[in-house]
C-alpha atoms as a PDB file:
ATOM      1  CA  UNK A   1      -9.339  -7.039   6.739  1.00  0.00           C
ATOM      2  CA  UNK A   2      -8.389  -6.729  10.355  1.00  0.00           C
ATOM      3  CA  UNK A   3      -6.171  -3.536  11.242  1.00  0.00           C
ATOM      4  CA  UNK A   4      -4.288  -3.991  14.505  1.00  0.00           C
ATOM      5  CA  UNK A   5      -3.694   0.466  15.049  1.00  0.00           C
ATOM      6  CA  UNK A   6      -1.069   1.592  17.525  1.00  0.00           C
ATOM      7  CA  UNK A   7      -0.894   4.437  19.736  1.00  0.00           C
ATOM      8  CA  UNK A   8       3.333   4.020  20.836  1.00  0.00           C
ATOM      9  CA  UNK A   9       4.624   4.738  24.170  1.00  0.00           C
ATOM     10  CA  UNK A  10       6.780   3.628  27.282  1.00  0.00           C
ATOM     11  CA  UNK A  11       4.292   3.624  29.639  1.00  0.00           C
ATOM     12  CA  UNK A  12       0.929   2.807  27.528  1.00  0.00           C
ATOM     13  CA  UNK A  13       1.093   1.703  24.475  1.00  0.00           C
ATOM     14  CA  UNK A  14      -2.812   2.070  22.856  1.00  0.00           C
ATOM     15  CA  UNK A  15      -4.441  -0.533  21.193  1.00  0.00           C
ATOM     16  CA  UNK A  16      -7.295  -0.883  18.575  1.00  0.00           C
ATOM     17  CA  UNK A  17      -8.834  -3.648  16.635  1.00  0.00           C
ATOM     18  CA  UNK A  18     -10.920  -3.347  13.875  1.00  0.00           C
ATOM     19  CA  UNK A  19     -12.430  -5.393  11.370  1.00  0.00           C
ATOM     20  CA  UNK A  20     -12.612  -3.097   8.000  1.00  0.00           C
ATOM     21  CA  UNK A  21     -15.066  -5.025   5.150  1.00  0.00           C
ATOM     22  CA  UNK A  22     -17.077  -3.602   2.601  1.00  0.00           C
ATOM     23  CA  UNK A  23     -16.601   0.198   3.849  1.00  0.00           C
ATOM     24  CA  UNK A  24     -17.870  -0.979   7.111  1.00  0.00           C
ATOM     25  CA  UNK A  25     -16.356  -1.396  11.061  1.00  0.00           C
ATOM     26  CA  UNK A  26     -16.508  -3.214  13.491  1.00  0.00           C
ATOM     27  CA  UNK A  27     -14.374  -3.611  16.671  1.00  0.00           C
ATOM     28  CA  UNK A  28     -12.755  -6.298  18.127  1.00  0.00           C
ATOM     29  CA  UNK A  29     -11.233  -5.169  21.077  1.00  0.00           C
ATOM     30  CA  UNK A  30      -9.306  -1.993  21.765  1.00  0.00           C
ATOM     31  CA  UNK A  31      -7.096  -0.956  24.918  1.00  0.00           C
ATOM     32  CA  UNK A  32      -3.534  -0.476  26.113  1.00  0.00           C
ATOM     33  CA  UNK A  33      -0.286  -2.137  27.445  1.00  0.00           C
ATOM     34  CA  UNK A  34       1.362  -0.587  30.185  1.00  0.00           C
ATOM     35  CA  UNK A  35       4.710  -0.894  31.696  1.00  0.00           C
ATOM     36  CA  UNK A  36       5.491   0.883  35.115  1.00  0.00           C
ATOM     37  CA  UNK A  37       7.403   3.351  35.887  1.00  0.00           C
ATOM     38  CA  UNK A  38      10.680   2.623  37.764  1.00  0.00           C
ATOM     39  CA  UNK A  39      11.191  -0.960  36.262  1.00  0.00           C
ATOM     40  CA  UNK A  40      14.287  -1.144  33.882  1.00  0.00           C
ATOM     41  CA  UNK A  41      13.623   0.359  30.406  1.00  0.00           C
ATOM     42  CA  UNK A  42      14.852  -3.139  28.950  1.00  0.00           C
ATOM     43  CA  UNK A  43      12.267  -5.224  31.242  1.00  0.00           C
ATOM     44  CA  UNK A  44       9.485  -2.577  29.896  1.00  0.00           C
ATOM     45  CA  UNK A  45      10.460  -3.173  26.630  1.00  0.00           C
ATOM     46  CA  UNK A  46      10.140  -7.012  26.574  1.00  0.00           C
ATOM     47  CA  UNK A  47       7.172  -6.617  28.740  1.00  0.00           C
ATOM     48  CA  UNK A  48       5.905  -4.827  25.409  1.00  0.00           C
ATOM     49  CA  UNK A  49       6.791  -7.290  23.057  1.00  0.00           C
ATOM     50  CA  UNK A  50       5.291  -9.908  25.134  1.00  0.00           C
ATOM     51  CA  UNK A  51       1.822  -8.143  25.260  1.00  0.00           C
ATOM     52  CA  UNK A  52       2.431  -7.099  21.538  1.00  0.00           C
ATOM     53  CA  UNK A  53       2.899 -10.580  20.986  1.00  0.00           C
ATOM     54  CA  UNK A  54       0.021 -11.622  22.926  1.00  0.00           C
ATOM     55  CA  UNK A  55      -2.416  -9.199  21.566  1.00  0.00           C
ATOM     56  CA  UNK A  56      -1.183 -10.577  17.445  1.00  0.00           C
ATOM     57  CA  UNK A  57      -1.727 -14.111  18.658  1.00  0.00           C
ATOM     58  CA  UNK A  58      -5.118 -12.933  20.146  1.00  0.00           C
ATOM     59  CA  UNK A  59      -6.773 -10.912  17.324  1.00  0.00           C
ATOM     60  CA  UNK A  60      -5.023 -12.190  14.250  1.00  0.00           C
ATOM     61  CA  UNK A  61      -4.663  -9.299  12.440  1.00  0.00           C
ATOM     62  CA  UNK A  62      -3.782  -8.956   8.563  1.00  0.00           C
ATOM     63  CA  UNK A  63      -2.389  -5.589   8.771  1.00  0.00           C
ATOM     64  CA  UNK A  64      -0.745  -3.104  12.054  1.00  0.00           C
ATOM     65  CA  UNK A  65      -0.999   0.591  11.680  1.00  0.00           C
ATOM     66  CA  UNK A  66       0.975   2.909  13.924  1.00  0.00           C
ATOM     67  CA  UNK A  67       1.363   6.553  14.486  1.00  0.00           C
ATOM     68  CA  UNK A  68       4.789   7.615  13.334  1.00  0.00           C
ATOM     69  CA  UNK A  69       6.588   9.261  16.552  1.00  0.00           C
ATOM     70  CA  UNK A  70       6.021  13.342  16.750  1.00  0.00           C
ATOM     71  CA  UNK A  71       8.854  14.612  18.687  1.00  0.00           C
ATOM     72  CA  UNK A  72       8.306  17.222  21.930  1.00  0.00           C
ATOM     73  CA  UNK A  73      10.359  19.104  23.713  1.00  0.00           C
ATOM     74  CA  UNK A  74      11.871  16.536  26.462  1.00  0.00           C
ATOM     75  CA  UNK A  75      14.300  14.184  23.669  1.00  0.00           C
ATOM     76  CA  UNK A  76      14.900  11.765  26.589  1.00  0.00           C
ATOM     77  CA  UNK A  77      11.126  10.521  26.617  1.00  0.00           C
ATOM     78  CA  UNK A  78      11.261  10.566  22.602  1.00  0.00           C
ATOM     79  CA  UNK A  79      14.180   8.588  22.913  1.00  0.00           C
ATOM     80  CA  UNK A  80      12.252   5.994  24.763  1.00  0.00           C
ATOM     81  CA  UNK A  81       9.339   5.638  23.053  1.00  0.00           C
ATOM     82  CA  UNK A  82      11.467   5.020  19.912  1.00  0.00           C
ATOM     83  CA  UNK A  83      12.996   2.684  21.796  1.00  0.00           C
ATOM     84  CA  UNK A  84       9.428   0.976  22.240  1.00  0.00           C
ATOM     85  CA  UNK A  85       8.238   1.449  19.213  1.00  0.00           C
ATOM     86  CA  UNK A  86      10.893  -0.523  17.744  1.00  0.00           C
ATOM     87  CA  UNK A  87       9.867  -2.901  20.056  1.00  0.00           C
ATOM     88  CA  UNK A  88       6.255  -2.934  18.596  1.00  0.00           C
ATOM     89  CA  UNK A  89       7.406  -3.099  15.195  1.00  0.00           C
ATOM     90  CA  UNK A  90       9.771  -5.909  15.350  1.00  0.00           C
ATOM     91  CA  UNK A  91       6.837  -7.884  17.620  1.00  0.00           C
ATOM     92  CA  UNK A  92       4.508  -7.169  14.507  1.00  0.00           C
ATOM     93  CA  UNK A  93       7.027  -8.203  11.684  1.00  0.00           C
ATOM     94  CA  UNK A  94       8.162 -11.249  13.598  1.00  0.00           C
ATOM     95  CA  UNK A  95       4.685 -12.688  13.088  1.00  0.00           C
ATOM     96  CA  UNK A  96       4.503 -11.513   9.820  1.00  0.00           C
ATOM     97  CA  UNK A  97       2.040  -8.541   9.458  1.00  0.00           C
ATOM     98  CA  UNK A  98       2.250  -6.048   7.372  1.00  0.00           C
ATOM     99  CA  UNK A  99       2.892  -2.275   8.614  1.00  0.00           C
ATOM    100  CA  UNK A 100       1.863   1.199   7.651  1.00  0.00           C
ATOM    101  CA  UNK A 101       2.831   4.536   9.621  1.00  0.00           C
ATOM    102  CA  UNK A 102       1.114   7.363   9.935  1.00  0.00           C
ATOM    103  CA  UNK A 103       1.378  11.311  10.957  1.00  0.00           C
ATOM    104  CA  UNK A 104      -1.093  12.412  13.556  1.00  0.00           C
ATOM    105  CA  UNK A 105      -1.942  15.084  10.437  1.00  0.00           C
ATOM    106  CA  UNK A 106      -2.916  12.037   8.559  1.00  0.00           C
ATOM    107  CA  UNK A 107      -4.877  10.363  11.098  1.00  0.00           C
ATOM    108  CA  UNK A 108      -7.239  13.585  11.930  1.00  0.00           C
ATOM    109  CA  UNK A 109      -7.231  14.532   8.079  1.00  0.00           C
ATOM    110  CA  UNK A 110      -8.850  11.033   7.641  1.00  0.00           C
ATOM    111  CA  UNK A 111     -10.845  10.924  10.917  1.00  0.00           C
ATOM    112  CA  UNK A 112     -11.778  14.205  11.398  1.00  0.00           C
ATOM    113  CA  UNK A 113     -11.665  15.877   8.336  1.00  0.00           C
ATOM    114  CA  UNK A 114      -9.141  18.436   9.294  1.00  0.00           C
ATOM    115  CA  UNK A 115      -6.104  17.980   9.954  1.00  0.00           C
ATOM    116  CA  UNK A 116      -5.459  19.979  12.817  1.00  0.00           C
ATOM    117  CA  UNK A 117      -8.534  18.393  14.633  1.00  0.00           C
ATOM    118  CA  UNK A 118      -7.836  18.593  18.471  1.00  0.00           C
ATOM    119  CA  UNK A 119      -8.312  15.101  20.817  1.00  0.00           C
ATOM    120  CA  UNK A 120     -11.814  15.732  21.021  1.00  0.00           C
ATOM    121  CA  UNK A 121     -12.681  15.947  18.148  1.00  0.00           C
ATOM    122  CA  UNK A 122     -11.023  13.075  17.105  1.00  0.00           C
ATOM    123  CA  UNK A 123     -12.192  10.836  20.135  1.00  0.00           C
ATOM    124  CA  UNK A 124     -16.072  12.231  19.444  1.00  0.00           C
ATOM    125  CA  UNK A 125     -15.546  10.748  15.786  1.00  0.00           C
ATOM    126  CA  UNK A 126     -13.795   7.491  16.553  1.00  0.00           C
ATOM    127  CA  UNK A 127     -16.998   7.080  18.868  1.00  0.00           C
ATOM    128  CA  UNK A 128     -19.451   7.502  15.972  1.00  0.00           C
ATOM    129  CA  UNK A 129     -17.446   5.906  13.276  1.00  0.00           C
ATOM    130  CA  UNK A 130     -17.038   2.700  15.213  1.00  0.00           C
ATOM    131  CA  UNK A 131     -20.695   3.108  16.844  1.00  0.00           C
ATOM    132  CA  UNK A 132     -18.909   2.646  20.295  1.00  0.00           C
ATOM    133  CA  UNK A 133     -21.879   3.066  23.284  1.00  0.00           C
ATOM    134  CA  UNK A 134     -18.779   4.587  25.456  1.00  0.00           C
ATOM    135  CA  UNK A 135     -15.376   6.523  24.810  1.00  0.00           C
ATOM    136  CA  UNK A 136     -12.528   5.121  25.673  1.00  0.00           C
ATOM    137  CA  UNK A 137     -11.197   5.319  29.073  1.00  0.00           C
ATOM    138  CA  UNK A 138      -7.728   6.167  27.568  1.00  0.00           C
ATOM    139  CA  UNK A 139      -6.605   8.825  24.937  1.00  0.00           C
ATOM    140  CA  UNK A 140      -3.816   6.689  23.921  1.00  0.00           C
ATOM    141  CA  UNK A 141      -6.741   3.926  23.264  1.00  0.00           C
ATOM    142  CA  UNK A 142      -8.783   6.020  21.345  1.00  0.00           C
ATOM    143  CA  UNK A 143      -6.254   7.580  19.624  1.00  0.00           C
ATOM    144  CA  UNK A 144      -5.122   3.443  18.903  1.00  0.00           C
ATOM    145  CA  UNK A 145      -8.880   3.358  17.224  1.00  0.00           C
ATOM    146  CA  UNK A 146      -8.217   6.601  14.956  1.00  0.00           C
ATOM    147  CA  UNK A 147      -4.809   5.309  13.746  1.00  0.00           C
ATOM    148  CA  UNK A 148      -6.849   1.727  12.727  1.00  0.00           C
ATOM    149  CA  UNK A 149      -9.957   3.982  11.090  1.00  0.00           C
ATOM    150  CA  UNK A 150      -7.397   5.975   9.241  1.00  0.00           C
ATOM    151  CA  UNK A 151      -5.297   2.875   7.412  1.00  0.00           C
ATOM    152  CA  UNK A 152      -8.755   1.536   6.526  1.00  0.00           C
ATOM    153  CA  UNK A 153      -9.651   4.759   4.480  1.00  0.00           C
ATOM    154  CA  UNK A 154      -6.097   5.441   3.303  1.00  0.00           C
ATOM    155  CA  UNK A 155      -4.184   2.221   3.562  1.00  0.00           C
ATOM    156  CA  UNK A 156      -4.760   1.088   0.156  1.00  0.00           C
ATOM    157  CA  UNK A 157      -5.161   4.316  -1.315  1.00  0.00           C
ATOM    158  CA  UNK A 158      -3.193   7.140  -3.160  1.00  0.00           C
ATOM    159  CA  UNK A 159      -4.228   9.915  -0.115  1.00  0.00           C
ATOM    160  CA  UNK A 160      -1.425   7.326   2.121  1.00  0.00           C
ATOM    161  CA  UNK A 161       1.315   8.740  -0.088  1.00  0.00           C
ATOM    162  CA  UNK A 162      -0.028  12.362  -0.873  1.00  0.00           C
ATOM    163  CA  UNK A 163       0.525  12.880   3.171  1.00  0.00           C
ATOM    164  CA  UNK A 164       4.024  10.728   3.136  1.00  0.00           C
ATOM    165  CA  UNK A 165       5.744  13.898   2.144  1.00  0.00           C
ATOM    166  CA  UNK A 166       9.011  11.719   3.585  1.00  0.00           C
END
């Protein structure tokens, strides 16, 4: 299987590919999308669906994972990247894939271990789980690569739904 995992955002979206078969990884490609800052939020967004679009055409994934949005303190930026990651879901159902959400609890609980892992932990883990010879230049990136590792261990399993306490 080949998990396309999402790290949402306005500015950088994160990106990870992995192929998942027979317990093992190995990446595809992983990095991010970017938009700048000062550009209409409605030319951002279709500059997102376009690399969305781009990056599903490019890696054929079976399956997207993609961190469900934890909301701060500043509601005008989580505003935003809700707006975006609408965006990103409706690129990734238009071509048909499949989609799972998950918590960042979730994600470090399947990465890490523990689910109140901090970044690096989780970034020294995605390293060795994926046997990557550098980390990631960008959190959002790496963070991409957890979301990916974590449907492949609970995508298909009961732990997805223990943790969707929705």
């Amino acid at each position: 299987m080949i998990i396309l995992g999402i790290d949402p955002g306005l500015a950088i979206v994160g990106y990870g590919v992995v192929e998942y078969k027979a317990s093992r990884f190995k990446t595809l490609g992983y990095g991010a999308l970017t938009t700048p800052a000062g550009m209409p939020i409605e030319e951002r967004l279709c500059m997102l669906h376009s690399g969305m679009s781009e990056l599903i055409d490019r890696y054929h994934p079976d399956e997207m994972a993609i961190e469900e949005l934890f909301f701060n303190t500043n509601i005008t930026t989580g505003i935003q990247v809700a707006e975006a990651r609408g965006v990103l879901l409706m690129s990734a159902r238009e071509k048909g894939l499949a989609i799972s959400e998950y918590t960042p609890l979730q994600v470090k609980q399947s990465v890490v271990g523990y689910g109140r892992a901090d970044k690096k932990q989780v970034i020294t883990m995605v390293q060795m789980i994926l046997n990557l010879t550098h980390v990631p230049k960008l959190d959002d990136t790496a963070d991409a690569l957890a979301i990916a590792i974590c449907h492949a261990h609970t995508g298909g399993s009961s732990l997805k739904n223990y943790y969707n306490l929705k």
